[in-house]
N, C-alpha and C. Protein backbone atom coordinates (compact mmCIF):
# COMPACT_ATOMS: atom_id res chain seq x y z
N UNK A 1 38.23 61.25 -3.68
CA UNK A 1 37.73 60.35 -2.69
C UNK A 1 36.23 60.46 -2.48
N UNK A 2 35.77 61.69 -2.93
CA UNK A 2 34.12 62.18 -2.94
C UNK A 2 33.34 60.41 -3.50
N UNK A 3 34.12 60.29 -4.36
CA UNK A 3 33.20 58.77 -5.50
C UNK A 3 33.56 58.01 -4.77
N UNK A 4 34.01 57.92 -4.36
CA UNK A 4 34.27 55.94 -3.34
C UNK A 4 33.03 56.12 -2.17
N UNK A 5 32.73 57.27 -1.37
CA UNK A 5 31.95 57.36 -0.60
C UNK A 5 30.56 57.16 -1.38
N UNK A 6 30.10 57.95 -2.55
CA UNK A 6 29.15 57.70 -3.06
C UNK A 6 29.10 56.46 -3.33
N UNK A 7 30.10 55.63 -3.79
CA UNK A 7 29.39 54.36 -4.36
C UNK A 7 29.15 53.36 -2.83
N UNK A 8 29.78 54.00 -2.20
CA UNK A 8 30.06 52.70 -0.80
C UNK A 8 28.56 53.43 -0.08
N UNK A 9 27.81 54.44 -0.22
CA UNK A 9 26.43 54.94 -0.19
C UNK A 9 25.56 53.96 -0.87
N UNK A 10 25.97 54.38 -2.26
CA UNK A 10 24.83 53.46 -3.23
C UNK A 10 24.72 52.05 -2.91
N UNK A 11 25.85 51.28 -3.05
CA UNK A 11 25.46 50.28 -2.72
C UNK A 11 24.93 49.76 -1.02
N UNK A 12 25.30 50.34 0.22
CA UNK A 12 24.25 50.11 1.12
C UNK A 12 22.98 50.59 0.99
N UNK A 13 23.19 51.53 -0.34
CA UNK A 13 21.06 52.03 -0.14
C UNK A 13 20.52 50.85 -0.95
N UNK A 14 21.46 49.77 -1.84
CA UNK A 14 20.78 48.96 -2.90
C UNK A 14 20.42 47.49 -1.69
N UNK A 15 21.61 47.61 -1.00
CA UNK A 15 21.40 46.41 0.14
C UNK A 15 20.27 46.34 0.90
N UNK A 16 20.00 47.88 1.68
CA UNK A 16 18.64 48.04 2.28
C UNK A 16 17.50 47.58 1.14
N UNK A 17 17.60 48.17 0.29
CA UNK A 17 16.48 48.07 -0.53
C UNK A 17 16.07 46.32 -0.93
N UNK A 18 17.11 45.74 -1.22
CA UNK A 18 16.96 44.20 -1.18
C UNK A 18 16.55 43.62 0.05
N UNK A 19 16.98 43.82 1.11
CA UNK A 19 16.59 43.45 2.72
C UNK A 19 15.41 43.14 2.54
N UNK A 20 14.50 45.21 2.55
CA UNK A 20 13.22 45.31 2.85
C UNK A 20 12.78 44.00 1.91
N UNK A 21 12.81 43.94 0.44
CA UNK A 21 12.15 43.56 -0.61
C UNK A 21 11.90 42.27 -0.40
N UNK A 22 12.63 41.55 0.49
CA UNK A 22 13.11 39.95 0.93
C UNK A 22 12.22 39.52 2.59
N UNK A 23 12.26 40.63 3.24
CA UNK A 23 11.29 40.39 4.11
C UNK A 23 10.26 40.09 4.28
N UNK A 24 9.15 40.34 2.94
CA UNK A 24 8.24 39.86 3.53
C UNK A 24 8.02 38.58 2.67
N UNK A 25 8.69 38.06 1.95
CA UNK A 25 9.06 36.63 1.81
C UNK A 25 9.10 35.80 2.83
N UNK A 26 10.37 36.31 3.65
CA UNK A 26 11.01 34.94 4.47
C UNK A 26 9.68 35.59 5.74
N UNK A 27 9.09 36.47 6.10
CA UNK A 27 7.81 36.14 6.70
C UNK A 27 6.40 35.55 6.54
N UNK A 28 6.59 35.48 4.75
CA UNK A 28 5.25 34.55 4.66
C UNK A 28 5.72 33.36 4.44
N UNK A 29 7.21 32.59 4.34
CA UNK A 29 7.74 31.09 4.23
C UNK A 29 7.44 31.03 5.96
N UNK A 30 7.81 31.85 6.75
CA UNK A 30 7.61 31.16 8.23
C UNK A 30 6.23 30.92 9.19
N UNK A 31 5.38 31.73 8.18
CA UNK A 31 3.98 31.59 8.57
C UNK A 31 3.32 30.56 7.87
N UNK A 32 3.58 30.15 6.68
CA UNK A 32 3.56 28.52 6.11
C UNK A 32 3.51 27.69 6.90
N UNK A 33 4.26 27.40 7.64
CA UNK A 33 5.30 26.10 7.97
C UNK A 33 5.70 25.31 7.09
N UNK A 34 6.55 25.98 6.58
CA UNK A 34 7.08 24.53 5.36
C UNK A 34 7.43 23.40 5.96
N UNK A 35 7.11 22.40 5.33
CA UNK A 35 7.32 20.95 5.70
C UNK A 35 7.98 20.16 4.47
N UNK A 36 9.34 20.19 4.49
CA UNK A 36 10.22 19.48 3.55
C UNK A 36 9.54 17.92 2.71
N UNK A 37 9.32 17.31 3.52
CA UNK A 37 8.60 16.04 2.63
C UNK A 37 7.13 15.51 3.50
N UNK A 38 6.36 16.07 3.06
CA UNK A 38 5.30 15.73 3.97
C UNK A 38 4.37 14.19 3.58
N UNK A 39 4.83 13.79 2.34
CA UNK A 39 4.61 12.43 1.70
C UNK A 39 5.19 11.41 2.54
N UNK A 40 6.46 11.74 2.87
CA UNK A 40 7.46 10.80 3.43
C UNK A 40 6.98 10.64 5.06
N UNK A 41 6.55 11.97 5.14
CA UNK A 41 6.16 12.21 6.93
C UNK A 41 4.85 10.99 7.30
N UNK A 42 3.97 11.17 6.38
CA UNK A 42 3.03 10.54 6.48
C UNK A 42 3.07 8.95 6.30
N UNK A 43 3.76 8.73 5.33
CA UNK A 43 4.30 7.54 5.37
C UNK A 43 4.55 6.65 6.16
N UNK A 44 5.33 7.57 7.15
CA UNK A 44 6.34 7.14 8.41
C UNK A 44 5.23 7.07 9.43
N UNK A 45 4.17 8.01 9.54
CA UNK A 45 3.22 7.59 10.67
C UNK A 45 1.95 6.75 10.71
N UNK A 46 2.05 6.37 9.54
CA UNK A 46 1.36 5.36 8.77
C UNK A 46 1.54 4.24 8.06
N UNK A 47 2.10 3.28 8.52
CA UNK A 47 2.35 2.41 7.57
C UNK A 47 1.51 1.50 6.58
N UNK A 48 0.71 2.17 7.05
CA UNK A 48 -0.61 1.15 6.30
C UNK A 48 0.08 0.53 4.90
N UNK A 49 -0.17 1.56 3.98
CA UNK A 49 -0.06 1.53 2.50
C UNK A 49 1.46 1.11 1.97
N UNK A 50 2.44 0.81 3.17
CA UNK A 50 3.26 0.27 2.65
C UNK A 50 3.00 -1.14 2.87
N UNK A 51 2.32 -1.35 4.01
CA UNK A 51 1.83 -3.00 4.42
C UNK A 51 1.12 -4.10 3.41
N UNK A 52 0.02 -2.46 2.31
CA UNK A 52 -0.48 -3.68 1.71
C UNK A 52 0.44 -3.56 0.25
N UNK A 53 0.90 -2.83 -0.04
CA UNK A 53 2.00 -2.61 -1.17
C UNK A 53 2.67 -4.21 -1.04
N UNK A 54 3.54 -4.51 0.25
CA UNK A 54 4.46 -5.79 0.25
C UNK A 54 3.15 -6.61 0.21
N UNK A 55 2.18 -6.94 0.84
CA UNK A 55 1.18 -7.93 0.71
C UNK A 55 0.75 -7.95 -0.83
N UNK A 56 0.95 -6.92 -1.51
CA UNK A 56 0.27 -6.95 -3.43
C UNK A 56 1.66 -7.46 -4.01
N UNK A 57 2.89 -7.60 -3.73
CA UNK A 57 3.66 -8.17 -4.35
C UNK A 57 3.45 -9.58 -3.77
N UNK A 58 3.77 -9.94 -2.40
CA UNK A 58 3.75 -11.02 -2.00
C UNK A 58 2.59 -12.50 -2.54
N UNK A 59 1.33 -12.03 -2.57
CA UNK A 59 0.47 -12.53 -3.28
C UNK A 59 0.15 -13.03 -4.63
N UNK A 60 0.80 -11.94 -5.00
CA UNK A 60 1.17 -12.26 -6.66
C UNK A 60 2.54 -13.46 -6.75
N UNK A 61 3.58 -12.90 -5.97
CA UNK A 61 4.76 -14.00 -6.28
C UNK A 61 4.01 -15.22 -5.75
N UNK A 62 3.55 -15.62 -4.82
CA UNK A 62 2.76 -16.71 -4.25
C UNK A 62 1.90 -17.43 -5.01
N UNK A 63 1.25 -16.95 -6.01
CA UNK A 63 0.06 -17.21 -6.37
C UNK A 63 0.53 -17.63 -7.71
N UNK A 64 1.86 -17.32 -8.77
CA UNK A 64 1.95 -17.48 -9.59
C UNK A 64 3.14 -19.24 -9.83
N UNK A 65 2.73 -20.00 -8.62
CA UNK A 65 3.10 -21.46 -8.63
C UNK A 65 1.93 -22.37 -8.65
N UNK A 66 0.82 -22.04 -8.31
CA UNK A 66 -0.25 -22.74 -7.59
C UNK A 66 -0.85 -23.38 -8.90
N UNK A 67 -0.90 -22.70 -10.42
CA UNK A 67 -1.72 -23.47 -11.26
C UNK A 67 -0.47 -25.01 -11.32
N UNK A 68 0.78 -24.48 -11.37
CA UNK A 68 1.46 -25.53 -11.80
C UNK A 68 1.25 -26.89 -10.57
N UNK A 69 1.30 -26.73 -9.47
CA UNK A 69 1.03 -27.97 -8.35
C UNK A 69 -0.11 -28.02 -7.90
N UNK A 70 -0.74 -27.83 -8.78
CA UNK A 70 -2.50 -28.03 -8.22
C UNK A 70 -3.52 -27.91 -9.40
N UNK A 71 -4.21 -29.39 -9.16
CA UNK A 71 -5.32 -29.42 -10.27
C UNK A 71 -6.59 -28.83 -9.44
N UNK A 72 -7.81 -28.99 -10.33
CA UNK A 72 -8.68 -28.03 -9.61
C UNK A 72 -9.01 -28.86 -8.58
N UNK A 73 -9.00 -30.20 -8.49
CA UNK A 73 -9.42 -30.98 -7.57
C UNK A 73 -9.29 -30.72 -6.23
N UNK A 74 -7.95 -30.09 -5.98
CA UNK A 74 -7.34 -30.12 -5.21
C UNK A 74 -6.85 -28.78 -4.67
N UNK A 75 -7.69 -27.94 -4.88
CA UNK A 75 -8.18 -26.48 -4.50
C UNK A 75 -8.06 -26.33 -3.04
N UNK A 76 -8.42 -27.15 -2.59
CA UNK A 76 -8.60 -26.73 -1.09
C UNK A 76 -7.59 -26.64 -0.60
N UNK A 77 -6.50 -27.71 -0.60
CA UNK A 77 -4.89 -27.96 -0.43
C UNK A 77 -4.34 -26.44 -0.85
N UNK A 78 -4.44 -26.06 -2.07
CA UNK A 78 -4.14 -24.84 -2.78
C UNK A 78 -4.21 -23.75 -2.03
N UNK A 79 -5.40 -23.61 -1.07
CA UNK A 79 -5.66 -22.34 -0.72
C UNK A 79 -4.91 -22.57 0.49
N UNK A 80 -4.94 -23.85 1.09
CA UNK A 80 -4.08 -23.87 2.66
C UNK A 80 -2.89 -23.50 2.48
N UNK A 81 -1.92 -24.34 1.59
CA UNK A 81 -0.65 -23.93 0.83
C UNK A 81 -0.45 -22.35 0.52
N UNK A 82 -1.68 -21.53 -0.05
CA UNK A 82 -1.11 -20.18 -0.05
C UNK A 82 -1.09 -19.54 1.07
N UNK A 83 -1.81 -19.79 1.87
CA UNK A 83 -2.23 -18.75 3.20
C UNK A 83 -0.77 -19.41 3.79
N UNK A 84 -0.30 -20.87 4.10
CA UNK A 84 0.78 -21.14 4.69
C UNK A 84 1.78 -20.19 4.47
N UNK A 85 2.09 -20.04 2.70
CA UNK A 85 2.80 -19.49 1.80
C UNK A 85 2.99 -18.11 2.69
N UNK A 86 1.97 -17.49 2.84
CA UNK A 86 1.45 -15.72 3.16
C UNK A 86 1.83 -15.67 4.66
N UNK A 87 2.17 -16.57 5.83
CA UNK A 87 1.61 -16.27 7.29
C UNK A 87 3.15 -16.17 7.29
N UNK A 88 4.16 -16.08 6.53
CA UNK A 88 5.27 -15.22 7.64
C UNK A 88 5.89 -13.96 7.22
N UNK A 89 4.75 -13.56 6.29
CA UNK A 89 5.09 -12.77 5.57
C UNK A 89 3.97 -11.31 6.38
N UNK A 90 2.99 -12.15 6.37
CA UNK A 90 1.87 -11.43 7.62
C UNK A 90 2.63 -11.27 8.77
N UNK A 91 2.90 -12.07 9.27
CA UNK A 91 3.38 -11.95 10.89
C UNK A 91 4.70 -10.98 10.49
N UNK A 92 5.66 -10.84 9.95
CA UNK A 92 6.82 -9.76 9.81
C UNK A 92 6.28 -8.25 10.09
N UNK A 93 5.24 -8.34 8.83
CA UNK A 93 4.24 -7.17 8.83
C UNK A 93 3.75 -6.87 9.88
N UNK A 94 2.89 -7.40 10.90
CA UNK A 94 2.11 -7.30 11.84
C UNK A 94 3.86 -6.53 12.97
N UNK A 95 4.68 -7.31 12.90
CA UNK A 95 5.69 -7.00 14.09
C UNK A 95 7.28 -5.82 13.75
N UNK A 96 6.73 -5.42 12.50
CA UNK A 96 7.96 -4.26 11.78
C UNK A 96 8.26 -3.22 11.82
N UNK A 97 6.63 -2.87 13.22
CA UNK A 97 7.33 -1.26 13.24
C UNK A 97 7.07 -1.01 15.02
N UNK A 98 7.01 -2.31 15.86
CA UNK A 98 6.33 -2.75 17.05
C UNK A 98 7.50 -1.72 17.88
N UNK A 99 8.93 -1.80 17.33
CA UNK A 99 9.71 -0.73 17.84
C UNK A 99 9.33 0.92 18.62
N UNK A 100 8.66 1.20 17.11
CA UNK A 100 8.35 2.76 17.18
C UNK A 100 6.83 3.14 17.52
N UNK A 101 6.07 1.76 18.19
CA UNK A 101 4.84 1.87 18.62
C UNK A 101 3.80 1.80 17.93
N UNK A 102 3.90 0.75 16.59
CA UNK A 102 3.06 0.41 15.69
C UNK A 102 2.84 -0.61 15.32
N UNK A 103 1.41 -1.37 15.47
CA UNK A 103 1.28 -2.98 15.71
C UNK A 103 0.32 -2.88 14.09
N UNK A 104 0.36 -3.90 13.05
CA UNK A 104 -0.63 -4.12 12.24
C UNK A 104 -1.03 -5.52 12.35
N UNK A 105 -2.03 -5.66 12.23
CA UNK A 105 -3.02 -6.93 12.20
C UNK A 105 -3.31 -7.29 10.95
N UNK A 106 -2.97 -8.43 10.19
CA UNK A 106 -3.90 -8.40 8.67
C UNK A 106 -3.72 -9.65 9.39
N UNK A 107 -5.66 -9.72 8.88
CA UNK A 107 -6.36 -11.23 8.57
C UNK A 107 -6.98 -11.01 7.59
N UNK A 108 -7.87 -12.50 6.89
CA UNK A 108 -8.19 -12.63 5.55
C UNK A 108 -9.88 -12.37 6.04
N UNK A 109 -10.53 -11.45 4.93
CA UNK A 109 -11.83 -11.57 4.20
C UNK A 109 -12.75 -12.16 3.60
N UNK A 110 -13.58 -13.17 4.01
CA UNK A 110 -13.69 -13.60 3.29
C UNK A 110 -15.08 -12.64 2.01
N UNK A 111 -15.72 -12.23 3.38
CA UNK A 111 -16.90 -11.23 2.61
C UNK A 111 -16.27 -10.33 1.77
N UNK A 112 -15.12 -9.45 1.83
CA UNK A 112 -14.88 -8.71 0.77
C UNK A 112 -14.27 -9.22 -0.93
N UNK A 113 -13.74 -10.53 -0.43
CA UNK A 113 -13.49 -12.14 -1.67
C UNK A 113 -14.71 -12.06 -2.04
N UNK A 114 -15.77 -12.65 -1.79
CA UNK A 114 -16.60 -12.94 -2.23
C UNK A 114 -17.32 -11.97 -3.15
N UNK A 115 -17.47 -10.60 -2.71
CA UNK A 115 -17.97 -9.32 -3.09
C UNK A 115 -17.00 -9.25 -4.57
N UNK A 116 -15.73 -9.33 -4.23
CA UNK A 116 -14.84 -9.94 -5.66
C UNK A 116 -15.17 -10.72 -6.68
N UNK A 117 -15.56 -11.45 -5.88
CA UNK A 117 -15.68 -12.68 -6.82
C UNK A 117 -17.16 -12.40 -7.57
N UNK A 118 -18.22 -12.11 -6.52
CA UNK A 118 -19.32 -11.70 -7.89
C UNK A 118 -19.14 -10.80 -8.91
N UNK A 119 -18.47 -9.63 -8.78
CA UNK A 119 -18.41 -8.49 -9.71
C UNK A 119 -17.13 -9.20 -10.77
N UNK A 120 -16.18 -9.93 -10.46
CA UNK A 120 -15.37 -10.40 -11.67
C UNK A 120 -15.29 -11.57 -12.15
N UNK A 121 -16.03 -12.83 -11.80
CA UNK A 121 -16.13 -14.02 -12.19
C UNK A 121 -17.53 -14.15 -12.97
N UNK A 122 -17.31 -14.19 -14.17
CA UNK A 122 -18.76 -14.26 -14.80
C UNK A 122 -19.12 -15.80 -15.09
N UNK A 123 -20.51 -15.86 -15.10
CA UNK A 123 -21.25 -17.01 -14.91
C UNK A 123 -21.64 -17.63 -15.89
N UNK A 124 -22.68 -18.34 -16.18
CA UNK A 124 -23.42 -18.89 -17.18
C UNK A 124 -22.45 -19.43 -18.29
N UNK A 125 -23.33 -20.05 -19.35
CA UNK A 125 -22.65 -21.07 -20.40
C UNK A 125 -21.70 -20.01 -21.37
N UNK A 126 -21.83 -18.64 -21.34
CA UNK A 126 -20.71 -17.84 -22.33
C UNK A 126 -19.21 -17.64 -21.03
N UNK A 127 -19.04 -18.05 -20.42
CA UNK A 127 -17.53 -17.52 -19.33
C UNK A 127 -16.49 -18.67 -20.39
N UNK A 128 -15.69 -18.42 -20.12
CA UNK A 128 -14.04 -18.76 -21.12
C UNK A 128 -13.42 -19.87 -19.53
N UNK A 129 -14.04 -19.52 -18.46
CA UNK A 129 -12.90 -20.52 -17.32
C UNK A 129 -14.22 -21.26 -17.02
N UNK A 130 -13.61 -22.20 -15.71
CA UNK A 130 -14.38 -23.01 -14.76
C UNK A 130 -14.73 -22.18 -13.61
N UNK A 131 -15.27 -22.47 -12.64
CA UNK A 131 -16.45 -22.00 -11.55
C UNK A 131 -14.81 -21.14 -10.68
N UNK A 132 -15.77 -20.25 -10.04
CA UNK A 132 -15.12 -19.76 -9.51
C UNK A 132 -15.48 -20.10 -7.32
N UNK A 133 -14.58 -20.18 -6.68
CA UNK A 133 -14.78 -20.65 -5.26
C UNK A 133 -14.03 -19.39 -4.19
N UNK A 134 -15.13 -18.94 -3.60
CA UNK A 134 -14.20 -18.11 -2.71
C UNK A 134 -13.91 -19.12 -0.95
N UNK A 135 -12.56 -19.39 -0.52
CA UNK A 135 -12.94 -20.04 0.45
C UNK A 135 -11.70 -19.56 1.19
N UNK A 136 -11.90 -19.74 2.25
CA UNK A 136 -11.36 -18.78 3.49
C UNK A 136 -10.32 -17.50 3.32
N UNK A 137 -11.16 -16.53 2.20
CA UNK A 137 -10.57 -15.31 1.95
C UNK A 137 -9.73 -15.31 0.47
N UNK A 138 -9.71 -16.33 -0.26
CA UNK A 138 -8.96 -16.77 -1.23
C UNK A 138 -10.08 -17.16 -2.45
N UNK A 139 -10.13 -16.20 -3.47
CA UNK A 139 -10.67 -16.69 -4.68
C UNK A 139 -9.89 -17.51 -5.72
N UNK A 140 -10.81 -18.11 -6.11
CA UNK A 140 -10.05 -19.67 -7.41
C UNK A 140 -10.98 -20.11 -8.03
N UNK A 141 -10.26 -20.24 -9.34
CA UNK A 141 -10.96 -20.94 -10.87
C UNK A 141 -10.37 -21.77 -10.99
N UNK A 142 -11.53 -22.30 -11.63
CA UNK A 142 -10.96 -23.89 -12.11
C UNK A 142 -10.44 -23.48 -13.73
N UNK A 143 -9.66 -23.41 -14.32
CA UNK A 143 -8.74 -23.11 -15.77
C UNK A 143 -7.81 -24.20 -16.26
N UNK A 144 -8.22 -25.21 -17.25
CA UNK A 144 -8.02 -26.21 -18.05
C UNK A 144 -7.50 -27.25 -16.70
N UNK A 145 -8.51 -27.21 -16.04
CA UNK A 145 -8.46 -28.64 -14.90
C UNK A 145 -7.35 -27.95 -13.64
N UNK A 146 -6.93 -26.75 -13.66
CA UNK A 146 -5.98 -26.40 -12.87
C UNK A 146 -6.51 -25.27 -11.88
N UNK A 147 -5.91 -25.13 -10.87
CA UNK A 147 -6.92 -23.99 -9.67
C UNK A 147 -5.70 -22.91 -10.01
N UNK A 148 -6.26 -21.50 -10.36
CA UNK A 148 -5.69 -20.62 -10.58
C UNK A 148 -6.09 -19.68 -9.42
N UNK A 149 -5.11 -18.77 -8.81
CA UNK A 149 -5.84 -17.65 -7.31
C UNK A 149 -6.06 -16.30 -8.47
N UNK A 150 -7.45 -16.12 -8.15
CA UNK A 150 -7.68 -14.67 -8.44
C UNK A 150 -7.20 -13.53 -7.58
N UNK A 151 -7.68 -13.81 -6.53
CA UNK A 151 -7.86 -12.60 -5.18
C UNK A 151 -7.78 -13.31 -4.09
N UNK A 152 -7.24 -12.30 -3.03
CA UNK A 152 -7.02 -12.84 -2.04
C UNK A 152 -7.61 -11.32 -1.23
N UNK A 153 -8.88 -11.54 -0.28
CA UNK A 153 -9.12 -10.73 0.70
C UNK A 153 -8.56 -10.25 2.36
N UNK A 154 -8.31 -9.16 2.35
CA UNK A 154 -7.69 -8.93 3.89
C UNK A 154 -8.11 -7.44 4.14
N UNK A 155 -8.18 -7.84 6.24
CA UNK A 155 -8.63 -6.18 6.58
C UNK A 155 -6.76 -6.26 7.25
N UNK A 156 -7.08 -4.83 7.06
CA UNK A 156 -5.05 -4.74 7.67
C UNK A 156 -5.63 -3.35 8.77
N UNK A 157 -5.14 -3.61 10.09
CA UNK A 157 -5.44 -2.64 10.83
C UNK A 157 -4.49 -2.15 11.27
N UNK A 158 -3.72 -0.84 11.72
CA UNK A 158 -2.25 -0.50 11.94
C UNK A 158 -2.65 0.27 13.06
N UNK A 159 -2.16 0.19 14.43
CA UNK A 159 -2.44 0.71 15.63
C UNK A 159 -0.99 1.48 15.46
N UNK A 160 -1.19 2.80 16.13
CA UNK A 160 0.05 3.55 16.44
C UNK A 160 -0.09 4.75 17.79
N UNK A 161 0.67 5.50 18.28
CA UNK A 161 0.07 6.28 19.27
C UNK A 161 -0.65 7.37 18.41
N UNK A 162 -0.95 7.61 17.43
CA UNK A 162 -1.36 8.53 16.25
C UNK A 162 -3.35 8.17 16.39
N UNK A 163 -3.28 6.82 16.44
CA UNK A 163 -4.95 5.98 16.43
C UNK A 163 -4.80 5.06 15.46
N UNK A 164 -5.61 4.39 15.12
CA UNK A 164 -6.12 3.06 14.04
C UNK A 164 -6.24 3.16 12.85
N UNK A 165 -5.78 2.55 12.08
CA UNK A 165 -6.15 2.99 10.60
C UNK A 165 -6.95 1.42 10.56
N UNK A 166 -8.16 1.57 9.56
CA UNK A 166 -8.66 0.20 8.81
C UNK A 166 -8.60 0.37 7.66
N UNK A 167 -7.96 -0.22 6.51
CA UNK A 167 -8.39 -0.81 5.51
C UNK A 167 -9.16 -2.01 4.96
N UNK A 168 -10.35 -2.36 4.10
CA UNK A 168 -9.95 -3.72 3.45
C UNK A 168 -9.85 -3.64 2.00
N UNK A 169 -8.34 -4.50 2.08
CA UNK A 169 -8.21 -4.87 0.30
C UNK A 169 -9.11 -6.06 -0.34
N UNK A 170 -8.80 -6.09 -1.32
CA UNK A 170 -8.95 -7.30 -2.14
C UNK A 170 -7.64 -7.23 -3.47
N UNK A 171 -6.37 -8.03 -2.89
CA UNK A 171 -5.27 -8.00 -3.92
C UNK A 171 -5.55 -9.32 -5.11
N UNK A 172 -5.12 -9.16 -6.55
CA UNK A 172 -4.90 -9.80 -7.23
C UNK A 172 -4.06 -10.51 -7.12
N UNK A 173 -4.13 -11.94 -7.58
CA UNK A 173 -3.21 -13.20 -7.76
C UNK A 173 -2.57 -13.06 -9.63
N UNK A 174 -1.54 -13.90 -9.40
CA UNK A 174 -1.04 -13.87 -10.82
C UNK A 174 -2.25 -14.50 -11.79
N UNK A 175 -3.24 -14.92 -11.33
CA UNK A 175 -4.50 -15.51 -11.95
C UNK A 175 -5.59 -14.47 -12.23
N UNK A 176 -5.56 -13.81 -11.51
CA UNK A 176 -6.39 -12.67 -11.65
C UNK A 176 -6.38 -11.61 -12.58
């Protein structure tokens, strides 16, 4: 019976010995603060970047009808038609998280369009399209007589009890 005591010894001296060895682990995980998904956390107190994520799809699906019902003539119609296209898609946005104390605002740019439009619409007698028009936040070429949307400018502001976030984009059109 001497050996059963020894081993029922050994193994609580191997247990202690694992304890100690483990302690100061689970005291430097609790001085961390681990934070399981802190991507997701942020996410959640921010919606910004999911706001303009749906606004970069939305724009694009929007934008990729406009050469077909609109010659360039008729550009201006074009751009009213998209923003029509865009305003309930804005307003959802603006009112989707009004629940949990988070209001976003997106209106259109036109200065940051335009700032677009010089750095990617090239000029003079070597360009491959027609003129390019930035007009109420909405860039457009004229491309074989048809108004194509490049860009579409917006500031998106997201109020929360956290504070304000500002962004401004400038999203691509299926033209762009």
């Amino acid at each position: 019976m001497v050996r059963v005591t020894e081993r029922g010894q050994l193994v609580l001296v191997a247990a202690v010995l694992v304890a100690v060895a483990l302690a100061p682990v689970v005291l430097a995980y609790l001085q961390l603060g681990y934070h399981g998904d802190v991507r997701a956390t942020a996410a959640y107190d921010d919606p910004t970047a999911d706001t303009v994520r749906v606004l970069d799809r939305t724009v694009t699906r929007e934008s990729a009808d406009v050469p077909r019902r609109y010659a360039w003539a008729d550009r201006d119609a074009a751009v009213t038609d998209l923003r029509g296209d865009l305003a309930p898609v804005r307003s959802r946005l603006g009112s989707a998280e009004i629940e949990r104390g988070t209001v976003t605002e997106i209106t259109y740019n036109t200065t940051a369009a335009q700032a677009w439009q010089r750095g990617n619409c090239p000029g003079g007698p070597d360009r491959q399209f027609g003129d390019c028009v930035t007009d109420r936040g909405v860039v457009v070429q004229g491309r074989v007589d048809r108004t194509h949307v490049l860009a579409v400018g917006f500031d998106v502001t997201t109020t929360s009890q956290r504070g304000e976030t500002r962004v401004t984009v400038v999203l691509r059109g299926l033209g762009g």
